[in-house]
PDB file of N, CA and C in Angstrom:
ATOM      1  N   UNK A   1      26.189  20.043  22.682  1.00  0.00           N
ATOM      2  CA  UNK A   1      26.330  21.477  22.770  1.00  0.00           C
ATOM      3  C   UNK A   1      27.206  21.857  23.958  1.00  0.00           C
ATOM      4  N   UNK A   2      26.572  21.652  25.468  1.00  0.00           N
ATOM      5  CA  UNK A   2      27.069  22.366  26.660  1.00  0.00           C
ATOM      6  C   UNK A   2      27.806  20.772  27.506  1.00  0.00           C
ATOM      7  N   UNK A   3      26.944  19.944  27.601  1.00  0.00           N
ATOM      8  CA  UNK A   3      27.074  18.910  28.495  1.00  0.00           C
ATOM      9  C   UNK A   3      27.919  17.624  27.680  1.00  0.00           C
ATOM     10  N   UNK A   4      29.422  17.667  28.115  1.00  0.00           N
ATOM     11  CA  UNK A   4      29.955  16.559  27.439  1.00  0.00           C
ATOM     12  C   UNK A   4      29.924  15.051  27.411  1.00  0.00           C
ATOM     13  N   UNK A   5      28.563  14.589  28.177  1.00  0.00           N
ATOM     14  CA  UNK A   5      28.107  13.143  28.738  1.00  0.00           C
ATOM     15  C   UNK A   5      27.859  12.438  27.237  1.00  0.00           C
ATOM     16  N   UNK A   6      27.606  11.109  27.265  1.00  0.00           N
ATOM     17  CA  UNK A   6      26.622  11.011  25.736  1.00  0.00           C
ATOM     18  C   UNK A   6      28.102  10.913  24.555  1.00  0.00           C
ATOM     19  N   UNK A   7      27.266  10.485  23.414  1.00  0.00           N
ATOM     20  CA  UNK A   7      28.231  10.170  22.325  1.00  0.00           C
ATOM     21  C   UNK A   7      27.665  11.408  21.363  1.00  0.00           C
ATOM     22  N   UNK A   8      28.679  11.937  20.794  1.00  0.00           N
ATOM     23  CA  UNK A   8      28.829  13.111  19.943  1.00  0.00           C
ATOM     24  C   UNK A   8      30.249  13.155  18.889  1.00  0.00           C
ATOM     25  N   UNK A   9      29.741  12.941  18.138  1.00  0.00           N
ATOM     26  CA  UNK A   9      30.879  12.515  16.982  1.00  0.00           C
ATOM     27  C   UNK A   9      31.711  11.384  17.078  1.00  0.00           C
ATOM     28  N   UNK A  10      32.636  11.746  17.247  1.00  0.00           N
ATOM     29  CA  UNK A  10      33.928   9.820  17.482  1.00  0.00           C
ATOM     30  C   UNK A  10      33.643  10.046  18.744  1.00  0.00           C
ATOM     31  N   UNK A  11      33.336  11.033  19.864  1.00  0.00           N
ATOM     32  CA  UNK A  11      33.672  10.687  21.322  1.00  0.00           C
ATOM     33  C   UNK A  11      32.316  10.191  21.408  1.00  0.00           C
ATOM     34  N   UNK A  12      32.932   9.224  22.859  1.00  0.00           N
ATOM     35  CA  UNK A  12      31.317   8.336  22.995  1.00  0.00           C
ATOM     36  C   UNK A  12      31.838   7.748  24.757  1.00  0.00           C
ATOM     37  N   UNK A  13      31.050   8.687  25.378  1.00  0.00           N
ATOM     38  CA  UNK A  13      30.987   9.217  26.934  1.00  0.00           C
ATOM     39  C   UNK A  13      30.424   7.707  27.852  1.00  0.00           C
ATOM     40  N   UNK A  14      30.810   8.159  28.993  1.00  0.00           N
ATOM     41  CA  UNK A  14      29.876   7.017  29.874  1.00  0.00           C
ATOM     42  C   UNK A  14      28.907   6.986  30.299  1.00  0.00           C
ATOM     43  N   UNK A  15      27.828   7.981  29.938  1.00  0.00           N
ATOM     44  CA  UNK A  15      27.072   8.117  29.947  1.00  0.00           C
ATOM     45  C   UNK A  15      26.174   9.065  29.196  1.00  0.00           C
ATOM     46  N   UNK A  16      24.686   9.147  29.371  1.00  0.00           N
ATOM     47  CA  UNK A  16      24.078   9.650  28.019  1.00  0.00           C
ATOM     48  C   UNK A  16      23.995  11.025  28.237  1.00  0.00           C
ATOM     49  N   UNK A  17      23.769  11.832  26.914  1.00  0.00           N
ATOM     50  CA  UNK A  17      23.963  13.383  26.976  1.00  0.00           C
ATOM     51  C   UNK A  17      22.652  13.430  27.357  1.00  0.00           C
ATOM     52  N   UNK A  18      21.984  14.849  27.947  1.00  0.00           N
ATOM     53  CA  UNK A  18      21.413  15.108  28.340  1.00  0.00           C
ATOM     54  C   UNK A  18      21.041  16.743  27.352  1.00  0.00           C
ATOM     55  N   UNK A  19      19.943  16.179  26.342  1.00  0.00           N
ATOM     56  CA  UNK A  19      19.607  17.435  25.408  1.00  0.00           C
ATOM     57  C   UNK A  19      19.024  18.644  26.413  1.00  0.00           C
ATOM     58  N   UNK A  20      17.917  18.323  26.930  1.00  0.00           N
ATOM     59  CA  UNK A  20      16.885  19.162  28.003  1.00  0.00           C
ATOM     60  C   UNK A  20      17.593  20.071  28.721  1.00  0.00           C
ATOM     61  N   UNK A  21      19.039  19.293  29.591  1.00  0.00           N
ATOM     62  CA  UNK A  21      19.695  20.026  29.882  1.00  0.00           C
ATOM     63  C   UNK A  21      20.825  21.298  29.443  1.00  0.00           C
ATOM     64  N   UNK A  22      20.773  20.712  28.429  1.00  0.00           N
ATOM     65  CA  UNK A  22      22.122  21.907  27.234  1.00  0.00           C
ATOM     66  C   UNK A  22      20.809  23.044  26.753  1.00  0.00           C
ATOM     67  N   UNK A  23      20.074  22.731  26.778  1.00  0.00           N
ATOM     68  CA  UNK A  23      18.560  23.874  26.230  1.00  0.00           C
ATOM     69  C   UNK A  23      18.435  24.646  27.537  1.00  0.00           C
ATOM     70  N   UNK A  24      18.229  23.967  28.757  1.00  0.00           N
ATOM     71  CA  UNK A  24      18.265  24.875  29.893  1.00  0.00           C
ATOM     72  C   UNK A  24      19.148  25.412  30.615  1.00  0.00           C
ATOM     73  N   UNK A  25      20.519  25.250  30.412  1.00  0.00           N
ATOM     74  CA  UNK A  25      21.638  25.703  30.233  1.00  0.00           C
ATOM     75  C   UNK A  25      21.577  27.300  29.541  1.00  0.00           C
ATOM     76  N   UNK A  26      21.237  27.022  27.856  1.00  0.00           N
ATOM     77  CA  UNK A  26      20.987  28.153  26.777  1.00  0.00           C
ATOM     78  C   UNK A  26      20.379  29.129  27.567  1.00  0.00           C
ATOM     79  N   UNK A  27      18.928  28.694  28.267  1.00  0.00           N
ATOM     80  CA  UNK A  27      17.687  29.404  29.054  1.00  0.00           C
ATOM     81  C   UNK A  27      18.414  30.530  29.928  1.00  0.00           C
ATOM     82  N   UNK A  28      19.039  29.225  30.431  1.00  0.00           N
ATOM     83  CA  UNK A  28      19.728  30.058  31.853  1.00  0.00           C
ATOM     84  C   UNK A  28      20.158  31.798  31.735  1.00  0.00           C
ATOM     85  N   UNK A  29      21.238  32.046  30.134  1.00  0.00           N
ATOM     86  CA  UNK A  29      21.329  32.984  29.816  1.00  0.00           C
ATOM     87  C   UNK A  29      20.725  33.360  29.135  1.00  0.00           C
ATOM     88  N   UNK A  30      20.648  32.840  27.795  1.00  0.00           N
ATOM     89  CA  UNK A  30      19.561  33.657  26.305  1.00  0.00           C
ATOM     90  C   UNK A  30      18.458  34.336  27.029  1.00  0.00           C
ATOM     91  N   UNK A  31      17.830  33.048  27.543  1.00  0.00           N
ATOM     92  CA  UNK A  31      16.374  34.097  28.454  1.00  0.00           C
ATOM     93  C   UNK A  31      15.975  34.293  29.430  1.00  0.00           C
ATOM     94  N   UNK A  32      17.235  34.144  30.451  1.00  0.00           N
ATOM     95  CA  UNK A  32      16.741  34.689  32.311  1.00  0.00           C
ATOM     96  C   UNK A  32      18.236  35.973  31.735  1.00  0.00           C
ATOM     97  N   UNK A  33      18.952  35.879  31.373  1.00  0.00           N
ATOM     98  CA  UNK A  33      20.193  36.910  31.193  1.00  0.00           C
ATOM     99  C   UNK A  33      21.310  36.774  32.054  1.00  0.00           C
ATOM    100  N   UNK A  34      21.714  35.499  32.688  1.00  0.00           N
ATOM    101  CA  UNK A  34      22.709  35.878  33.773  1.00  0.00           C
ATOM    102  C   UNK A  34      23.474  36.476  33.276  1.00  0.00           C
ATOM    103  N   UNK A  35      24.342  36.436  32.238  1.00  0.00           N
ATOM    104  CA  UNK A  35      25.535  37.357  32.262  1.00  0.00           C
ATOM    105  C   UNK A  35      25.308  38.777  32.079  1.00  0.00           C
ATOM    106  N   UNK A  36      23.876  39.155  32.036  1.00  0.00           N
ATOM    107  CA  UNK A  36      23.654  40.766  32.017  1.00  0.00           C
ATOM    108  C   UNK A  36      23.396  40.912  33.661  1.00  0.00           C
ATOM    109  N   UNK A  37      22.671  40.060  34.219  1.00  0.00           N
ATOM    110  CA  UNK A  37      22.668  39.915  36.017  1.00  0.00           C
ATOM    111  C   UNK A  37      23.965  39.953  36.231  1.00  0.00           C
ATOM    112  N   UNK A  38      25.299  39.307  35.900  1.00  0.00           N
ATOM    113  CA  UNK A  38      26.835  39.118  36.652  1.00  0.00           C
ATOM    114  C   UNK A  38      26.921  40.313  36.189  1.00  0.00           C
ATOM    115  N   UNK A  39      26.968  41.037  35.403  1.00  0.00           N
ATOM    116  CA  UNK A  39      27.728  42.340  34.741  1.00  0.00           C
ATOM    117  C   UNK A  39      26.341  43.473  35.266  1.00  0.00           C
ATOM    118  N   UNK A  40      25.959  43.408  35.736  1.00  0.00           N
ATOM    119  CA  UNK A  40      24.303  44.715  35.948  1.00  0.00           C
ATOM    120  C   UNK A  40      23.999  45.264  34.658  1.00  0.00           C
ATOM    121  N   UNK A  41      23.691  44.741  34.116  1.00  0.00           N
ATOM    122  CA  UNK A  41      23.366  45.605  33.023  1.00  0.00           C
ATOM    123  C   UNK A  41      21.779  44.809  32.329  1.00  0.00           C
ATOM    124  N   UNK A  42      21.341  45.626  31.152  1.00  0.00           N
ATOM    125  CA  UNK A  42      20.135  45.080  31.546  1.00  0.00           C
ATOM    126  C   UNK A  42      20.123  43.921  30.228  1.00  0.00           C
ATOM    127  N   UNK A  43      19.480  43.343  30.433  1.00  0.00           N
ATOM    128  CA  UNK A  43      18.958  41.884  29.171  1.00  0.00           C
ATOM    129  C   UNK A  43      18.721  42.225  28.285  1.00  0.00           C
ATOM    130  N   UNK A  44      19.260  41.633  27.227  1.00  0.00           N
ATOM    131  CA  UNK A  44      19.212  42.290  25.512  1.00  0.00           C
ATOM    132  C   UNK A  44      17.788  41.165  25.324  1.00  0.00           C
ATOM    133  N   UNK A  45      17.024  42.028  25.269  1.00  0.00           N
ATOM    134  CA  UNK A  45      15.360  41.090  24.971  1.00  0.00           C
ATOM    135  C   UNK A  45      15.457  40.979  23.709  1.00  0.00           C
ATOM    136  N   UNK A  46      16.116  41.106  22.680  1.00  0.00           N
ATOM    137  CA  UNK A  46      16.083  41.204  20.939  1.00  0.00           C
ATOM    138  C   UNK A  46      16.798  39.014  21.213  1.00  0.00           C
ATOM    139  N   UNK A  47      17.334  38.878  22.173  1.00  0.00           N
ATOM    140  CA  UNK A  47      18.176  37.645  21.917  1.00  0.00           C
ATOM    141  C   UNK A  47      17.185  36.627  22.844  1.00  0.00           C
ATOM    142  N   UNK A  48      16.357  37.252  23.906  1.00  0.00           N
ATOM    143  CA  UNK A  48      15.441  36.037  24.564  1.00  0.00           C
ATOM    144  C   UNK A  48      14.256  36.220  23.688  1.00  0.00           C
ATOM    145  N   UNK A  49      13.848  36.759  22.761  1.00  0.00           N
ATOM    146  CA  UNK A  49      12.929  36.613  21.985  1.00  0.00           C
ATOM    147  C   UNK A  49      13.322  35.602  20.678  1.00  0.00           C
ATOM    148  N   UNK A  50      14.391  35.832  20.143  1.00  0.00           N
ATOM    149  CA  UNK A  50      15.013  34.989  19.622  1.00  0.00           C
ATOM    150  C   UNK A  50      15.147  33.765  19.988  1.00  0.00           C
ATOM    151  N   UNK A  51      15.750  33.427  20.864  1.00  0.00           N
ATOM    152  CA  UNK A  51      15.713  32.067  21.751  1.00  0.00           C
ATOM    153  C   UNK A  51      14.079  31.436  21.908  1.00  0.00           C
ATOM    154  N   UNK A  52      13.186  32.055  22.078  1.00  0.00           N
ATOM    155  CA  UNK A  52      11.992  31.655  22.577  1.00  0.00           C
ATOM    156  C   UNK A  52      11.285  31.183  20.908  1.00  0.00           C
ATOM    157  N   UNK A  53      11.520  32.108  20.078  1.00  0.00           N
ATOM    158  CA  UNK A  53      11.765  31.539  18.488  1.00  0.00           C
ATOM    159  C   UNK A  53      11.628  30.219  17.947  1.00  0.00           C
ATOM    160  N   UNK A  54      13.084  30.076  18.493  1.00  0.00           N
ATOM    161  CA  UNK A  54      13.889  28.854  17.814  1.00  0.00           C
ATOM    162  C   UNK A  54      13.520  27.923  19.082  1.00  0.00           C
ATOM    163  N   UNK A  55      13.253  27.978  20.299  1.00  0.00           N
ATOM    164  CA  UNK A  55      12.297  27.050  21.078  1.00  0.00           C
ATOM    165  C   UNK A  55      11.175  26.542  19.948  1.00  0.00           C
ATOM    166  N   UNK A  56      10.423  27.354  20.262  1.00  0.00           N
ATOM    167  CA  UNK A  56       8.743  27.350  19.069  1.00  0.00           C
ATOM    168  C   UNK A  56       9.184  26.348  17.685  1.00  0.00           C
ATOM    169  N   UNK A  57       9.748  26.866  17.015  1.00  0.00           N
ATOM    170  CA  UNK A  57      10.244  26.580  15.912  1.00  0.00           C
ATOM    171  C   UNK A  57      10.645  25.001  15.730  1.00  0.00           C
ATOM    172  N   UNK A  58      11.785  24.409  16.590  1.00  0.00           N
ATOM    173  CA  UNK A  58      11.837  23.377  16.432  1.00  0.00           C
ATOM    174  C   UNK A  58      10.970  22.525  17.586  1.00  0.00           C
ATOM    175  N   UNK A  59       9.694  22.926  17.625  1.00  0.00           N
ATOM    176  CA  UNK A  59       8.746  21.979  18.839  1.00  0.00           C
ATOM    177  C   UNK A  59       9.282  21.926  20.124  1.00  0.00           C
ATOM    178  N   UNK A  60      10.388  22.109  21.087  1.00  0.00           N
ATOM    179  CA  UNK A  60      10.925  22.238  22.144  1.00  0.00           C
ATOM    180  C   UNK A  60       9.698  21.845  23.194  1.00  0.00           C
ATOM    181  N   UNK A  61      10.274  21.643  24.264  1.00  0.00           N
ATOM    182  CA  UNK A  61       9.414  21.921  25.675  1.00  0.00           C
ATOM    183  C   UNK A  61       9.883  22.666  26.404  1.00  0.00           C
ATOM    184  N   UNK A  62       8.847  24.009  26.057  1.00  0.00           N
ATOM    185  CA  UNK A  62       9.720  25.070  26.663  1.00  0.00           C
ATOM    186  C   UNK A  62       9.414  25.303  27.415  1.00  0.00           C
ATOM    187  N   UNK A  63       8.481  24.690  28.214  1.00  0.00           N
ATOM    188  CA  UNK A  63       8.078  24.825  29.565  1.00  0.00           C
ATOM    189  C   UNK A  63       9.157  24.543  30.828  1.00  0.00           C
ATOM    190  N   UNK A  64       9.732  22.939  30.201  1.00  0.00           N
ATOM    191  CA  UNK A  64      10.767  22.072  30.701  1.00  0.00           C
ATOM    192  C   UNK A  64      11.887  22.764  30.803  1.00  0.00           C
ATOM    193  N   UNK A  65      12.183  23.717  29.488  1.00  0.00           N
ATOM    194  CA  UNK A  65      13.393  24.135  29.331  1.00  0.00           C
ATOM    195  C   UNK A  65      13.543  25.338  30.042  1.00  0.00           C
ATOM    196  N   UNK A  66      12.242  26.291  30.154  1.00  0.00           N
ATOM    197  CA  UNK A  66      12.577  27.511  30.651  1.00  0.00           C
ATOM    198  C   UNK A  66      12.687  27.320  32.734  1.00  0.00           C
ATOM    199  N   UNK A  67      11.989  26.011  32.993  1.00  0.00           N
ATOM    200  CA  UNK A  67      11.752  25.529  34.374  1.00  0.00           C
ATOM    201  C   UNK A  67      13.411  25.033  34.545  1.00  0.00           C
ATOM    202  N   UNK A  68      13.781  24.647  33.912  1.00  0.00           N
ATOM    203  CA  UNK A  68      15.242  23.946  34.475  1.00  0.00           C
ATOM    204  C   UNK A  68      16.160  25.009  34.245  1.00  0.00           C
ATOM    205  N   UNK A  69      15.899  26.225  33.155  1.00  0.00           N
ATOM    206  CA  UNK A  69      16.862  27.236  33.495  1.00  0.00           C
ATOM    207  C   UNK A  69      16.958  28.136  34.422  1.00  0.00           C
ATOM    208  N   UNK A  70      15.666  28.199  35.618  1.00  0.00           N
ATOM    209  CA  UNK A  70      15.298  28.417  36.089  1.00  0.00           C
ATOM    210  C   UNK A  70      15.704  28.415  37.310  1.00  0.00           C
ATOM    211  N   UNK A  71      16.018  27.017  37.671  1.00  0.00           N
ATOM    212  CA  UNK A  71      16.894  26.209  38.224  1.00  0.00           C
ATOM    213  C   UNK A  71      18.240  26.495  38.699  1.00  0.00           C
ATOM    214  N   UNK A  72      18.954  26.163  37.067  1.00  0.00           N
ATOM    215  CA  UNK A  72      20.390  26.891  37.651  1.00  0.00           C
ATOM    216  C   UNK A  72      20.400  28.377  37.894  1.00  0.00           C
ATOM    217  N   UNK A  73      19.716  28.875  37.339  1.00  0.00           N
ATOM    218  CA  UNK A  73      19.864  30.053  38.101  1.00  0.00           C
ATOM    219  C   UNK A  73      19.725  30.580  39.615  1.00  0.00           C
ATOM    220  N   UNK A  74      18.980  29.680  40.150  1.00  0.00           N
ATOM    221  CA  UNK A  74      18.696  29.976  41.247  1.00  0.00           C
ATOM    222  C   UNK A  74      20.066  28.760  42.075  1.00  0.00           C
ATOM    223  N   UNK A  75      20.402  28.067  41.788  1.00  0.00           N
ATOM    224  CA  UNK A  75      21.275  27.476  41.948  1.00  0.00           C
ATOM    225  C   UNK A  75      22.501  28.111  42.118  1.00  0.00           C
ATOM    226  N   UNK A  76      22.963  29.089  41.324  1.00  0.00           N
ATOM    227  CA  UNK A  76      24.131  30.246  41.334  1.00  0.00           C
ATOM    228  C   UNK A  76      24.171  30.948  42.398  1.00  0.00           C
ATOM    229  N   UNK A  77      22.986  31.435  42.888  1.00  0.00           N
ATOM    230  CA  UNK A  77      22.808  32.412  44.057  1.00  0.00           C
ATOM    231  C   UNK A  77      23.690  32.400  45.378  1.00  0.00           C
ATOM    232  N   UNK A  78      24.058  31.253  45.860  1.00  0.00           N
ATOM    233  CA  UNK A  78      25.033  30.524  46.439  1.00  0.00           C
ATOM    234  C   UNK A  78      26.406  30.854  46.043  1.00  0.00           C
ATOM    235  N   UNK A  79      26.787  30.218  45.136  1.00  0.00           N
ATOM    236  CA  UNK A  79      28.160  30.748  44.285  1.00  0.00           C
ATOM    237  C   UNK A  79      28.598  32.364  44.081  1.00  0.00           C
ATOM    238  N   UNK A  80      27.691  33.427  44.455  1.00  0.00           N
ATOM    239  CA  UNK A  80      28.314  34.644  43.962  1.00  0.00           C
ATOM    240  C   UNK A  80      27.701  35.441  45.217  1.00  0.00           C
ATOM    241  N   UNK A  81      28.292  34.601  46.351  1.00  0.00           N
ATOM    242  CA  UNK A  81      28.263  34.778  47.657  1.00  0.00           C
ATOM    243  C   UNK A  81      29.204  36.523  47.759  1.00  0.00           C
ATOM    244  N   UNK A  82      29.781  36.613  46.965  1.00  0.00           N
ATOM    245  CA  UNK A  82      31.003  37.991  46.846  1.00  0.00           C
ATOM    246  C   UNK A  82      30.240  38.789  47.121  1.00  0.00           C
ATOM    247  N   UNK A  83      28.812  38.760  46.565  1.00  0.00           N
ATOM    248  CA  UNK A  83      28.160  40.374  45.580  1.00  0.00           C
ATOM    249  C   UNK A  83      26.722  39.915  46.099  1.00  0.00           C
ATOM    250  N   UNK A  84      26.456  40.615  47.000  1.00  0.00           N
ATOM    251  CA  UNK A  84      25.064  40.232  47.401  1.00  0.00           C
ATOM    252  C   UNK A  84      24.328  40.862  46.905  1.00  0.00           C
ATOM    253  N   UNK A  85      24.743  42.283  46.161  1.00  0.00           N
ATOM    254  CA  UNK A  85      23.284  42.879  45.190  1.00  0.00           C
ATOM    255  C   UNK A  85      22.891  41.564  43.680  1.00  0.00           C
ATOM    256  N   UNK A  86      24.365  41.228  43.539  1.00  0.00           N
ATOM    257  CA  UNK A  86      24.062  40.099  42.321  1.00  0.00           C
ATOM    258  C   UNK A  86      23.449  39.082  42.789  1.00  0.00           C
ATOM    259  N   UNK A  87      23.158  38.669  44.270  1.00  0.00           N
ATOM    260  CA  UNK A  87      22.757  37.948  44.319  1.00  0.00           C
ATOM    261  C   UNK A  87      20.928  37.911  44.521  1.00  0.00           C
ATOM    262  N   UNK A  88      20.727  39.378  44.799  1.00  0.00           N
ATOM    263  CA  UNK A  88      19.634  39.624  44.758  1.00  0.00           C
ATOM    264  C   UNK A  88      19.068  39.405  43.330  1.00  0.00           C
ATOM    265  N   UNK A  89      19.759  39.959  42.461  1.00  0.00           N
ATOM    266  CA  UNK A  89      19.245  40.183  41.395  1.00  0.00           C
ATOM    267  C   UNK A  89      19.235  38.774  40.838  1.00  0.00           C
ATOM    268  N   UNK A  90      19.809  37.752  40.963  1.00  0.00           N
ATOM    269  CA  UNK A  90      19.155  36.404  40.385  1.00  0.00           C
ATOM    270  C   UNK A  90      17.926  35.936  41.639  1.00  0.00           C
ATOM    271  N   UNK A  91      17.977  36.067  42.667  1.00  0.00           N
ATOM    272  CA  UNK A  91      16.571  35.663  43.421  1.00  0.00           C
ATOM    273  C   UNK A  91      15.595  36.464  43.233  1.00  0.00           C
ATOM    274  N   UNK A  92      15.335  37.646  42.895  1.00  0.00           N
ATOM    275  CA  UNK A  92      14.756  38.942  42.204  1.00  0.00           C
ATOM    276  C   UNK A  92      13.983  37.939  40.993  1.00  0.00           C
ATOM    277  N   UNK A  93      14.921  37.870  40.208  1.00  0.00           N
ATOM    278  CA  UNK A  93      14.538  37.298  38.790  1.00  0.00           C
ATOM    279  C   UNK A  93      13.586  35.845  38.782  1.00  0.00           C
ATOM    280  N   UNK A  94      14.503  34.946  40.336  1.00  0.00           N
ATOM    281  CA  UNK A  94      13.669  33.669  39.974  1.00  0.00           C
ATOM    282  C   UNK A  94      12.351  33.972  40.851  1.00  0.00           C
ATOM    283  N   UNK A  95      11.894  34.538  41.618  1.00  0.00           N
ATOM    284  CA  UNK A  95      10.573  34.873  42.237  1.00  0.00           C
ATOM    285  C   UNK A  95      10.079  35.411  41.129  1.00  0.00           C
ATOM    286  N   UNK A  96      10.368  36.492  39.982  1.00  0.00           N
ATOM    287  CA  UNK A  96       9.199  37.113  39.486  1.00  0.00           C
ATOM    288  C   UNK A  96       9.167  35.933  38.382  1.00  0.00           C
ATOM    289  N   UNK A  97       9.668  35.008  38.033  1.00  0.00           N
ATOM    290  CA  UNK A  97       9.791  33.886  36.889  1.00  0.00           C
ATOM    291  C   UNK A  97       8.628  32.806  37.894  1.00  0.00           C
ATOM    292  N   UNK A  98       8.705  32.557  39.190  1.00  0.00           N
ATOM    293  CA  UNK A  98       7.752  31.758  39.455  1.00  0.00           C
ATOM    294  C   UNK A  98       6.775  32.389  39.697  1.00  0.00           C
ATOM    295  N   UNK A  99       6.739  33.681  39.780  1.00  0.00           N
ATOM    296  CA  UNK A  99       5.399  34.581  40.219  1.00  0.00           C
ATOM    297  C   UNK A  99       4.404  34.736  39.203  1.00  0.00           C
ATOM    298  N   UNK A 100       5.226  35.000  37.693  1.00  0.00           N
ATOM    299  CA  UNK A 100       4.373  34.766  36.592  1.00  0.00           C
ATOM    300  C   UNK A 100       4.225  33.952  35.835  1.00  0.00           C
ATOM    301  N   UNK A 101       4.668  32.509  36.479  1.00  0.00           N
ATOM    302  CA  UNK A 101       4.908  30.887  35.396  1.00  0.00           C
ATOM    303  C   UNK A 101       4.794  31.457  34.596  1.00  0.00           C
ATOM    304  N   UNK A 102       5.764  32.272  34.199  1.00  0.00           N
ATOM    305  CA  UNK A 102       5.796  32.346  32.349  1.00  0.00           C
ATOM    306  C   UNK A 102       5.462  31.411  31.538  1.00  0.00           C
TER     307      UNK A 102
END
């Protein structure tokens, strides 16, 4: 999907893909919203409900998945050093995400 490591069709990488990670990748936006956090605007919940869905649906660990999207997000906070209200608003997001272990 996201992470080009791993063999995926004729290409065949030096190392192995990493599924968990391309799901918490998805997380990162479908259901924390960064790109509604980069842009201020608010999270289309019709698409993290969706996402949380198709988690359910195909058995996922969405515990794993929503914890590692979790992750990069808070990981970004650093990177968008420009805009310190944006940056609030992803440390905003990952405190109330560990506040309520969703």
């Amino acid at each position: 999907m996201i992470d080009p490591r791993g063999a995926y069709g004729t290409y065949d990488g030096t190392t192995h893909g990493d599924d968990l990670y391309d799901w918490a990748k998805l997380a990162h936006d479908l259901y924390f919203g960064y790109n509604a956090m980069v842009a201020d605007v608010p999270h289309n919940e019709i698409v993290k409900s969706i996402f949380v869905a198709k988690l359910r649906e195909h058995d996922l660990p969405m515990n794993d998945i929503l914890d590692g999207g979790i992750v990069l997000l808070a990981s970004c906070i650093p990177l968008h050093s420009d805009d310190e209200k944006r940056q609030l608003r992803f440390a905003n997001r990952v405190k109330e995400y560990l506040d309520n272990e969703e």
